[in-house]
C-alpha atoms as a PDB file:
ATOM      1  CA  UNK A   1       0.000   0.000   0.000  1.00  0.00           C
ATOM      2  CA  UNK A   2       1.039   3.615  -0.699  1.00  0.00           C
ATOM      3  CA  UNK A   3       3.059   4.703   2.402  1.00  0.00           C
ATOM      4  CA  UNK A   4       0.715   6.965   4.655  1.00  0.00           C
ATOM      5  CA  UNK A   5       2.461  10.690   5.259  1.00  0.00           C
ATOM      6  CA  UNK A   6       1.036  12.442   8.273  1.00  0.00           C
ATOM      7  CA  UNK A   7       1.669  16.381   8.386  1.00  0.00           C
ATOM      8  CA  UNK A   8      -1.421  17.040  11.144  1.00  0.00           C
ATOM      9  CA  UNK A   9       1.054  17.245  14.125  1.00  0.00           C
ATOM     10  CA  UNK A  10       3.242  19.705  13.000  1.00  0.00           C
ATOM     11  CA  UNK A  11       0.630  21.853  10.899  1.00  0.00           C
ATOM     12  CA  UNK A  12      -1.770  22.048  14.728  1.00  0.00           C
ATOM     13  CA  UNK A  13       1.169  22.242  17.267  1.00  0.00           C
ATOM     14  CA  UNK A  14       4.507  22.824  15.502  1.00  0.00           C
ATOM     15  CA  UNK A  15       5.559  25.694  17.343  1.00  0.00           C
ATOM     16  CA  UNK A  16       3.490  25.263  20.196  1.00  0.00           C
ATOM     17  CA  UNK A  17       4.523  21.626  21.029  1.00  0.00           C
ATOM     18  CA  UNK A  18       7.193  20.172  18.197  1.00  0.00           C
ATOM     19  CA  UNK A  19       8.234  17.333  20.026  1.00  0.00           C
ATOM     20  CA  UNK A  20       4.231  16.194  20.457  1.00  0.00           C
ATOM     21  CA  UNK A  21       4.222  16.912  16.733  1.00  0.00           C
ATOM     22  CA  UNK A  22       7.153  15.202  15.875  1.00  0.00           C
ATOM     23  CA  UNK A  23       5.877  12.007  18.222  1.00  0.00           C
ATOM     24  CA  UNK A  24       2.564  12.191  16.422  1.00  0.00           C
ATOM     25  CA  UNK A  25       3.566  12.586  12.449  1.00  0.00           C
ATOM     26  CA  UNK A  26       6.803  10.702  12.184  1.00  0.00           C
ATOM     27  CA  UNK A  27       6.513   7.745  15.300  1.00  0.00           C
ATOM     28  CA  UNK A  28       2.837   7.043  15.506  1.00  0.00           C
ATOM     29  CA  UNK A  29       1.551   7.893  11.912  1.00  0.00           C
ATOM     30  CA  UNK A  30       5.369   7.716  10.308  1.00  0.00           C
ATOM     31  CA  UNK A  31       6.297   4.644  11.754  1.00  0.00           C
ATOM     32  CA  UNK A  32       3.554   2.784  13.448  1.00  0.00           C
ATOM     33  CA  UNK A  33       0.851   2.749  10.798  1.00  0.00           C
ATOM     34  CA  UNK A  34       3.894   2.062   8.082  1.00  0.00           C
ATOM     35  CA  UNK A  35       4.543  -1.194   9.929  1.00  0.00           C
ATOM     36  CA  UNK A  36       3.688  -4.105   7.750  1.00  0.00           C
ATOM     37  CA  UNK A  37       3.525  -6.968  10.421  1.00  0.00           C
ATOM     38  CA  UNK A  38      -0.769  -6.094  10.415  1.00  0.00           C
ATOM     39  CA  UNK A  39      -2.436  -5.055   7.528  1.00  0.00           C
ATOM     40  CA  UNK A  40      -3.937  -1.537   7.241  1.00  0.00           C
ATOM     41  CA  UNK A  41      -7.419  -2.516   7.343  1.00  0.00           C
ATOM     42  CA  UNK A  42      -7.200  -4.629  10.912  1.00  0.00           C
ATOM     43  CA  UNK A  43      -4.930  -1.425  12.410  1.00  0.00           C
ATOM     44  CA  UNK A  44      -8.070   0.347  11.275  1.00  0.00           C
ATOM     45  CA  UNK A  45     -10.386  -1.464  12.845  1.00  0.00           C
ATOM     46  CA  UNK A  46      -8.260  -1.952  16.475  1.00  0.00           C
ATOM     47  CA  UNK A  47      -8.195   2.023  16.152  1.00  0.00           C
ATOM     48  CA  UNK A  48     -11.910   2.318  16.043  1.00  0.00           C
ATOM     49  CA  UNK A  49     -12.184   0.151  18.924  1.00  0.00           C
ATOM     50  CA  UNK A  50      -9.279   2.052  21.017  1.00  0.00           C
ATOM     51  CA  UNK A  51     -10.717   4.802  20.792  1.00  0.00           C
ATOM     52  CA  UNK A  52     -14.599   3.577  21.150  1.00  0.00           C
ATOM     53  CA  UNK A  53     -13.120   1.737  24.416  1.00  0.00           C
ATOM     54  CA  UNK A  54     -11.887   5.184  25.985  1.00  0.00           C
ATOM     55  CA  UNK A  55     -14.794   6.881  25.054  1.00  0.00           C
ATOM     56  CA  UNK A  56     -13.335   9.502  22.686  1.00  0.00           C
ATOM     57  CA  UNK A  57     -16.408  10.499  19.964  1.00  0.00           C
ATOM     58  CA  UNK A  58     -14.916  13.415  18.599  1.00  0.00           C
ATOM     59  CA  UNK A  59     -13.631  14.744  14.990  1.00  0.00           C
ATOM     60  CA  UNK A  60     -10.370  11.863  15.636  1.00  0.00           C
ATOM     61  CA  UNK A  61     -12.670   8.934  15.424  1.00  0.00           C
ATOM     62  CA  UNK A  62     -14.545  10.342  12.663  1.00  0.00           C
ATOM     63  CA  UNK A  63     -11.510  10.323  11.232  1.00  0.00           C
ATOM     64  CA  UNK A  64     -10.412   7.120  12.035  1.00  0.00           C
ATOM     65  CA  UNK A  65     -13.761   5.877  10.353  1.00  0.00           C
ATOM     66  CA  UNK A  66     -13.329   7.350   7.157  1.00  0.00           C
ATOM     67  CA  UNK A  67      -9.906   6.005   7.414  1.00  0.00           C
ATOM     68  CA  UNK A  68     -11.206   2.391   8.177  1.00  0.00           C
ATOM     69  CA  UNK A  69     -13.974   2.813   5.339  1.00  0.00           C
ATOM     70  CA  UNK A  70     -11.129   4.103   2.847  1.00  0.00           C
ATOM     71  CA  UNK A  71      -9.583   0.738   3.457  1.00  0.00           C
ATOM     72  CA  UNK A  72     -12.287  -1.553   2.886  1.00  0.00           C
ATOM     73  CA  UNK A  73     -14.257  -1.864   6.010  1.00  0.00           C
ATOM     74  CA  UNK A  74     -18.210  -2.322   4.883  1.00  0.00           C
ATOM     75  CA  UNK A  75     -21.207  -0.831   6.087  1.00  0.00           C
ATOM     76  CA  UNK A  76     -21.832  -4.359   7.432  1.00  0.00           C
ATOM     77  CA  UNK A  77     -18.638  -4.911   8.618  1.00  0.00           C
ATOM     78  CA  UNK A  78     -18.290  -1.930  10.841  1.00  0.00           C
ATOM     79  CA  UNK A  79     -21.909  -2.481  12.271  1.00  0.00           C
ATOM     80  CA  UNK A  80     -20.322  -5.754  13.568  1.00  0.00           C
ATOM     81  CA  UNK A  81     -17.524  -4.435  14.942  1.00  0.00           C
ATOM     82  CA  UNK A  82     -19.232  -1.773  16.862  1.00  0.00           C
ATOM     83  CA  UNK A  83     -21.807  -4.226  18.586  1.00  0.00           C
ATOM     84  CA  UNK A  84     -19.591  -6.926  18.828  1.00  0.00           C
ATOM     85  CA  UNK A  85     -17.519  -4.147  21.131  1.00  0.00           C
ATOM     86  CA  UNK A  86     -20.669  -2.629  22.883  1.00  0.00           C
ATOM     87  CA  UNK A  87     -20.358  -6.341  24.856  1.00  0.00           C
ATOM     88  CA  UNK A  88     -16.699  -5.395  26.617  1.00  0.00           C
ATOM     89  CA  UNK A  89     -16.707  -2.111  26.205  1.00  0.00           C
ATOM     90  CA  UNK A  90     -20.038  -0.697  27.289  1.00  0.00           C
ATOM     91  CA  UNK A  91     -23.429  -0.173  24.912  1.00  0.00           C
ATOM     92  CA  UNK A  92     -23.744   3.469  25.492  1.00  0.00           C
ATOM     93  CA  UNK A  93     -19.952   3.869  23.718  1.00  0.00           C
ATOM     94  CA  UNK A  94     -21.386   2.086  21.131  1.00  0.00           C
ATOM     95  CA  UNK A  95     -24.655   3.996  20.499  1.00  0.00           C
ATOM     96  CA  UNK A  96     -22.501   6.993  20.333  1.00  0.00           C
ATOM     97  CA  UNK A  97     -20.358   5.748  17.774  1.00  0.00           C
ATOM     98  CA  UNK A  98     -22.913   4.017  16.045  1.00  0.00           C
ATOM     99  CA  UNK A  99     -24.178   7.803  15.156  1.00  0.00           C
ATOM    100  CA  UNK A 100     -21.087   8.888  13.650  1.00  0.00           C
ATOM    101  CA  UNK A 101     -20.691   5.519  11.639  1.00  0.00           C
ATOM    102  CA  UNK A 102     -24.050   5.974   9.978  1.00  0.00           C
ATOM    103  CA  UNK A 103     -22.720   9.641   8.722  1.00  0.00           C
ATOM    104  CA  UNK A 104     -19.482   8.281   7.456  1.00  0.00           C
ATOM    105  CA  UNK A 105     -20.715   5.206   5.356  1.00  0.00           C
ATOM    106  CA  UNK A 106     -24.495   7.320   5.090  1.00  0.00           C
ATOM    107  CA  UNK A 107     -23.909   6.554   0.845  1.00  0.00           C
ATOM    108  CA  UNK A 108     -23.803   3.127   0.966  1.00  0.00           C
ATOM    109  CA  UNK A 109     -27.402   3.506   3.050  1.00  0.00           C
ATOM    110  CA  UNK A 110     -28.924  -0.196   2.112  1.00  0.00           C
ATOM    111  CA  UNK A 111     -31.849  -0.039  -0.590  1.00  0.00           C
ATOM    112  CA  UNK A 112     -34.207  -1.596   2.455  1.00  0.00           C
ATOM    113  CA  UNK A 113     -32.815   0.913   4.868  1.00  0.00           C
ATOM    114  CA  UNK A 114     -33.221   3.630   3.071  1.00  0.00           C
ATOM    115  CA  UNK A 115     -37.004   2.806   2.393  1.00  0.00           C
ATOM    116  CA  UNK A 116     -37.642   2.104   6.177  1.00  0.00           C
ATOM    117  CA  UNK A 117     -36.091   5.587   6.263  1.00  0.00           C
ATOM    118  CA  UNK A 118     -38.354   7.295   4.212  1.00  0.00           C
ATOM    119  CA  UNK A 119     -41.717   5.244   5.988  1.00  0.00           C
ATOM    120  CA  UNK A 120     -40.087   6.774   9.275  1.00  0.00           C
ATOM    121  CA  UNK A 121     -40.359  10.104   7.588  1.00  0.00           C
ATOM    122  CA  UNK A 122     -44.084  10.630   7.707  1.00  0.00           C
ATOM    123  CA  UNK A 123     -47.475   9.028   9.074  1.00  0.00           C
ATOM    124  CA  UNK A 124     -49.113   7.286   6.358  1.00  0.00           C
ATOM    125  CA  UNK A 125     -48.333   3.576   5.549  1.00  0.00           C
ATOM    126  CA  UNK A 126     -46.103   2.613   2.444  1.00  0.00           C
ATOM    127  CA  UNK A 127     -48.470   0.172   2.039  1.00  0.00           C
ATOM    128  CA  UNK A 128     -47.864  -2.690  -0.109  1.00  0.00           C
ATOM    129  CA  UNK A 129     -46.452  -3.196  -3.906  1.00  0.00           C
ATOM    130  CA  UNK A 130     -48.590  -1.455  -6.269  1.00  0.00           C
ATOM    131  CA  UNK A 131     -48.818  -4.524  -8.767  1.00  0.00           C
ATOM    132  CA  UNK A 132     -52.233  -3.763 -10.067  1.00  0.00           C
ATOM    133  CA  UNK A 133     -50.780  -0.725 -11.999  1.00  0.00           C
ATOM    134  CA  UNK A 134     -47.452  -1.641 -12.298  1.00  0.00           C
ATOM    135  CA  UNK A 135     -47.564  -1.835 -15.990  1.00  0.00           C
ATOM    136  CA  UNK A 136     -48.244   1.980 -16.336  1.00  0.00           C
ATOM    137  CA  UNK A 137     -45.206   2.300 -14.108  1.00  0.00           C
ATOM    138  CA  UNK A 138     -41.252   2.615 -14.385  1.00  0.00           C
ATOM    139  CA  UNK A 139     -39.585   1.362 -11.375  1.00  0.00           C
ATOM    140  CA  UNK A 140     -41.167  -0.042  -8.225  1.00  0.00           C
ATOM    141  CA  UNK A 141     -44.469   2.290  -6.656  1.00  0.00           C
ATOM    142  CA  UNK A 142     -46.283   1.179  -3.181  1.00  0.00           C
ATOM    143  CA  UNK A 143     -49.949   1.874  -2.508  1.00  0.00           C
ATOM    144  CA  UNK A 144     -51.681   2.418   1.093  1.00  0.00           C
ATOM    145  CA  UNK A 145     -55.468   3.433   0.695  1.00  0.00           C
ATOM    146  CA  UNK A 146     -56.257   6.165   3.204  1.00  0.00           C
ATOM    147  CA  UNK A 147     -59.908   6.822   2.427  1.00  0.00           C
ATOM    148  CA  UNK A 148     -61.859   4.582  -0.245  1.00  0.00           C
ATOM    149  CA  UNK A 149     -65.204   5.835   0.585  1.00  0.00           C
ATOM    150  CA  UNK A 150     -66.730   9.483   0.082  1.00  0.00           C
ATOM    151  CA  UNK A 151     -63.492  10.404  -1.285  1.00  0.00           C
ATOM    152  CA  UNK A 152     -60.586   8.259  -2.492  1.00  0.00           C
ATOM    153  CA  UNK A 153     -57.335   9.051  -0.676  1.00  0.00           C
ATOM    154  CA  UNK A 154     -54.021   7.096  -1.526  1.00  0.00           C
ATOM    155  CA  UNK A 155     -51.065   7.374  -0.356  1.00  0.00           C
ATOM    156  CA  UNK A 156     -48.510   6.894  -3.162  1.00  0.00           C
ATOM    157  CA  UNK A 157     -44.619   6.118  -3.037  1.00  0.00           C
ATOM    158  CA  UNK A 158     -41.825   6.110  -5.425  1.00  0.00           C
ATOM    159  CA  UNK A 159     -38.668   4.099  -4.820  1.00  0.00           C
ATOM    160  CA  UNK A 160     -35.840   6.945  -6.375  1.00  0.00           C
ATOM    161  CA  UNK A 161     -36.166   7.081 -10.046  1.00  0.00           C
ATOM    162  CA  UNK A 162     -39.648   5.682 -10.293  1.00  0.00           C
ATOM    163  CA  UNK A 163     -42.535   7.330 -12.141  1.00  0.00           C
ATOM    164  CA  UNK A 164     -45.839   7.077 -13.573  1.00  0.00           C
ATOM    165  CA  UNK A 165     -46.798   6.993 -17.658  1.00  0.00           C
ATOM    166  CA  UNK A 166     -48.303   9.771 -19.163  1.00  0.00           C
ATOM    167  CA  UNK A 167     -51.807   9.795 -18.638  1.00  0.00           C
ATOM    168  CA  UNK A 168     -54.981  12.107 -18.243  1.00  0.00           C
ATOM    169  CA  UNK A 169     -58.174  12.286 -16.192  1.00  0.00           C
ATOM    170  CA  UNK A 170     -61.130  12.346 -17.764  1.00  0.00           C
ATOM    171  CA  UNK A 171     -64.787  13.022 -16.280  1.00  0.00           C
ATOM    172  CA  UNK A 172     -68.098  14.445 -17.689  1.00  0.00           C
ATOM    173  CA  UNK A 173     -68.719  16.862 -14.673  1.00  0.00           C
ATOM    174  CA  UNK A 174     -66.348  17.428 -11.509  1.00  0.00           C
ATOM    175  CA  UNK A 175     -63.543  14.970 -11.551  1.00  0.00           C
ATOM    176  CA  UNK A 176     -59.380  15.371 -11.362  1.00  0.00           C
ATOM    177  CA  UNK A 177     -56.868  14.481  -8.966  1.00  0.00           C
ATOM    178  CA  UNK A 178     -55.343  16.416  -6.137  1.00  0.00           C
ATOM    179  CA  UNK A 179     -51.678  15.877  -5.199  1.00  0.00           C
ATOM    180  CA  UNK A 180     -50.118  16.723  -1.926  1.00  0.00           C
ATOM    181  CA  UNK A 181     -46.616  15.869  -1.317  1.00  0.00           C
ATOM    182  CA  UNK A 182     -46.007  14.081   2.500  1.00  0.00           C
ATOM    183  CA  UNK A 183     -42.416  12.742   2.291  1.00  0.00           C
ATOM    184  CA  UNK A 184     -39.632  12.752  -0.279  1.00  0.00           C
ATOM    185  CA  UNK A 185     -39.004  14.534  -3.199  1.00  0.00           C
ATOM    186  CA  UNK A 186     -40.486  14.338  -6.422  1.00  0.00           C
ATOM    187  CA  UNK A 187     -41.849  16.232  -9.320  1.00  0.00           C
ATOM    188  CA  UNK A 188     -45.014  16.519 -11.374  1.00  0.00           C
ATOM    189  CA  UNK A 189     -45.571  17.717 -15.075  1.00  0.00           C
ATOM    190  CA  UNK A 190     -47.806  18.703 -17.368  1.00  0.00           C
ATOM    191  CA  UNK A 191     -47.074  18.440 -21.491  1.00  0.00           C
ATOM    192  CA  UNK A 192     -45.653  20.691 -22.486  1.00  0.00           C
ATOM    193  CA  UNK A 193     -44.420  22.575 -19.354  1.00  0.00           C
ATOM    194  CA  UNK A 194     -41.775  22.503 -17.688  1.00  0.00           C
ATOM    195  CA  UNK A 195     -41.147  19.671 -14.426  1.00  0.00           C
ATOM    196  CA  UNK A 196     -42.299  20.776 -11.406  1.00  0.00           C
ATOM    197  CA  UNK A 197     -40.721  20.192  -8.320  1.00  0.00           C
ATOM    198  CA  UNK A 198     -42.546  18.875  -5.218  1.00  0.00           C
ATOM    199  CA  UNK A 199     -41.406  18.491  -1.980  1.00  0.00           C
ATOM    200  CA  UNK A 200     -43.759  17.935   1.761  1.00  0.00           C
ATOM    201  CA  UNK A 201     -46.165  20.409   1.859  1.00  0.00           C
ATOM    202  CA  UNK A 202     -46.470  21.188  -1.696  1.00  0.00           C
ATOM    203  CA  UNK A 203     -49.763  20.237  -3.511  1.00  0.00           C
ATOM    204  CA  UNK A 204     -50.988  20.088  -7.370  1.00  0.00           C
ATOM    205  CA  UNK A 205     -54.345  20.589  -8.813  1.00  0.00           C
ATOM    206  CA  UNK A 206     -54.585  18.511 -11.936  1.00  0.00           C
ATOM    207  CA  UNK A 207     -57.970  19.152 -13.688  1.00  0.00           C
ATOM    208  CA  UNK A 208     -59.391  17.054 -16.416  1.00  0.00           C
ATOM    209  CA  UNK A 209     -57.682  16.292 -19.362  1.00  0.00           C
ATOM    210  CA  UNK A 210     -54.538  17.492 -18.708  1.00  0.00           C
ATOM    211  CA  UNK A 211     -51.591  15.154 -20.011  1.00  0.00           C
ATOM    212  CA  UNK A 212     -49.602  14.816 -16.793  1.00  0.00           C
ATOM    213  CA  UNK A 213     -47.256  12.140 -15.302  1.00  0.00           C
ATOM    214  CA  UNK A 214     -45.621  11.906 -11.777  1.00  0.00           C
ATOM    215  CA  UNK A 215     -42.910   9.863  -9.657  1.00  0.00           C
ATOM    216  CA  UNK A 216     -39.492  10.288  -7.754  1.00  0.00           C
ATOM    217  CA  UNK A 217     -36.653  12.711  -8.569  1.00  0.00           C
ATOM    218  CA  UNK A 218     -33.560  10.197  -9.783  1.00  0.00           C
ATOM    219  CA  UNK A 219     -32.123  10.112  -5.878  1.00  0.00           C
ATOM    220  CA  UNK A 220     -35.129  10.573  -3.511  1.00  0.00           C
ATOM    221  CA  UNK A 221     -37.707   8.326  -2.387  1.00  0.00           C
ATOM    222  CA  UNK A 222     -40.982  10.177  -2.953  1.00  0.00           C
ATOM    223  CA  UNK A 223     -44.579  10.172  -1.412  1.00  0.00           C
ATOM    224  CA  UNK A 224     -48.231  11.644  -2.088  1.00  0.00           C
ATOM    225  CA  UNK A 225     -51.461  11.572  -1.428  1.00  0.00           C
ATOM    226  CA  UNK A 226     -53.615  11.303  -4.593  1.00  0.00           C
ATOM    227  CA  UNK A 227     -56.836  12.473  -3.240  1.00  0.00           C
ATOM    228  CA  UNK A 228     -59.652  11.400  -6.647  1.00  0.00           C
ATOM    229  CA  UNK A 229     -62.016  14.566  -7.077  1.00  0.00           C
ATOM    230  CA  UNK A 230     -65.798  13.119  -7.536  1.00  0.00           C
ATOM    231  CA  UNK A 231     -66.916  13.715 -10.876  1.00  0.00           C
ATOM    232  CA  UNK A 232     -69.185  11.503 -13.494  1.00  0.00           C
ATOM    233  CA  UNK A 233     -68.017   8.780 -15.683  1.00  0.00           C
ATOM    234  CA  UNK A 234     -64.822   9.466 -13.999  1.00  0.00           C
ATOM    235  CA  UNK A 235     -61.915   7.379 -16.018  1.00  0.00           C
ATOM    236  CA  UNK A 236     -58.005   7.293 -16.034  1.00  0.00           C
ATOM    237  CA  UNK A 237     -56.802   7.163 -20.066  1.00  0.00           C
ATOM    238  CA  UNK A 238     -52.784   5.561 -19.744  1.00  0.00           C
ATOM    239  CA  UNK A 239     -51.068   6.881 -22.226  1.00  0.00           C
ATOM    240  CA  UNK A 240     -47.113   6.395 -23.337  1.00  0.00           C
ATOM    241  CA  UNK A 241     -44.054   5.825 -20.441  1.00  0.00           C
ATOM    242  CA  UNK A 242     -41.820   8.866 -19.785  1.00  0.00           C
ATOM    243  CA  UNK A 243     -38.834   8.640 -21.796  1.00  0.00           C
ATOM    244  CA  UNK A 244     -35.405   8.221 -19.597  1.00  0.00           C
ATOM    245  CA  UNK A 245     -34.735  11.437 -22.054  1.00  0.00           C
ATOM    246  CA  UNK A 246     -37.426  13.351 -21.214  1.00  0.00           C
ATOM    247  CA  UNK A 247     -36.772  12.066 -17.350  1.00  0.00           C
ATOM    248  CA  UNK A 248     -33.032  12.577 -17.576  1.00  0.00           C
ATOM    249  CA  UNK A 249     -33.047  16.256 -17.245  1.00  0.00           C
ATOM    250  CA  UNK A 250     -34.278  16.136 -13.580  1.00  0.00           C
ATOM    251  CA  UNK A 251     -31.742  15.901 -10.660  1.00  0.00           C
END
């Protein structure tokens, strides 16, 4: 491996304390982590748990993290590591540490994780896999029914990147769709218009026979109510998917 160079000591307290930053960039770092007789990724790891062990949760084991992630210490890995310590070393250590973990390998969230995540994220249900439309969909959507009599509510999700066809409402009198953002992000848009972005909060009228679609922005998972406005002969017309270049100009 490339031979690791440590400057930190004499950058912090090279005037102040040179002999402390000589100690620190050319024995400890210098020396001690250039010694070949363990391999960088286990000195990693017995780092992480040195310092867990003493209780130190500041910016140096954050540090030491990154450092053990840089050299090939999983997500998985690291969650092992920290509760197989928690059993010597004391479980409140290891809830503290656990929260700096989760911000250094945050990226490499698990799909599952980061859906449990998003569920924790607001009060209606994911619900279950929306299979009964999933032909007029791109990617995987969930559906929770809210309210299916009087008016029908539906609580809508998006795994990141998902979205619906283009489609439009139709109805002889009343009728549309009303959509009100609870979690996520997301956008909606109409043909011909530009995408509009929707985050929680935000809401969209969509009156009859507008050409629309909706879903996920490429990274987000995404959430909304779809509340169905009464109308007569109400009816859903499915028209083309949305184009991964017509989609690919959203972030």
């Amino acid at each position: 491996m490339e031979k690791i160079v440590q400057t930190a000591g004499r950058n912090t307290l090279g005037e102040f304390a040179p002999d402390f930053a000589h100690f620190n960039d050319d024995v400890l770092f210098g020396e001690n982590w250039n010694n070949q007789d363990i391999d960088h990724k286990t000195r990693c790891i017995v780092t992480v748990v040195a310092l867990m062990s003493s209780g130190i949760t500041d910016s140096s084991l954050k540090y030491h993290l990154e450092n053990a992630k840089k050299a090939g210490v999983t997500r998985k890995e690291i969650a092992a590591i920290i509760t197989h310590s928690a059993f010597y070393v004391g479980w409140p250590k290891a809830w503290a540490v656990f929260y700096m973990a989760k911000e250094v390998w945050a990226e490499d969230e698990a799909p599952a994780d980061a859906k449990a995540a998003h569920a924790a994220e607001m009060v209606f249900s994911i619900g279950a896999p929306n299979d009964a439309f999933a032909q007029y969909f791109i990617g995987q959507s969930y559906l929770a029914p809210v309210s299916t009599s009087q008016v029908g509510i539906f609580n809508v999700t998006f795994e990141p990147g998902c979205r619906n066809n283009w489609h439009i409402h139709h109805a002889d009198k009343g009728g549309g769709q009303i959509l009100i953002c609870v979690a996520g992000r997301g956008y909606y848009q109409e043909w011909g218009k530009e995408a509009v972005e929707m985050k929680p909060g935000d809401c969209i009228n969509i009156p009859v026979g507008v050409k629309h679609w909706h879903g996920a922005a490429p990274d987000s998972w995404f959430s909304h109510l779809a509340v169905e406005v009464p109308g007569e002969n109400s009816s859903n017309e499915w028209l083309e998917a949305v184009t991964d270049e017509q989609y690919g100009v959203l972030k």
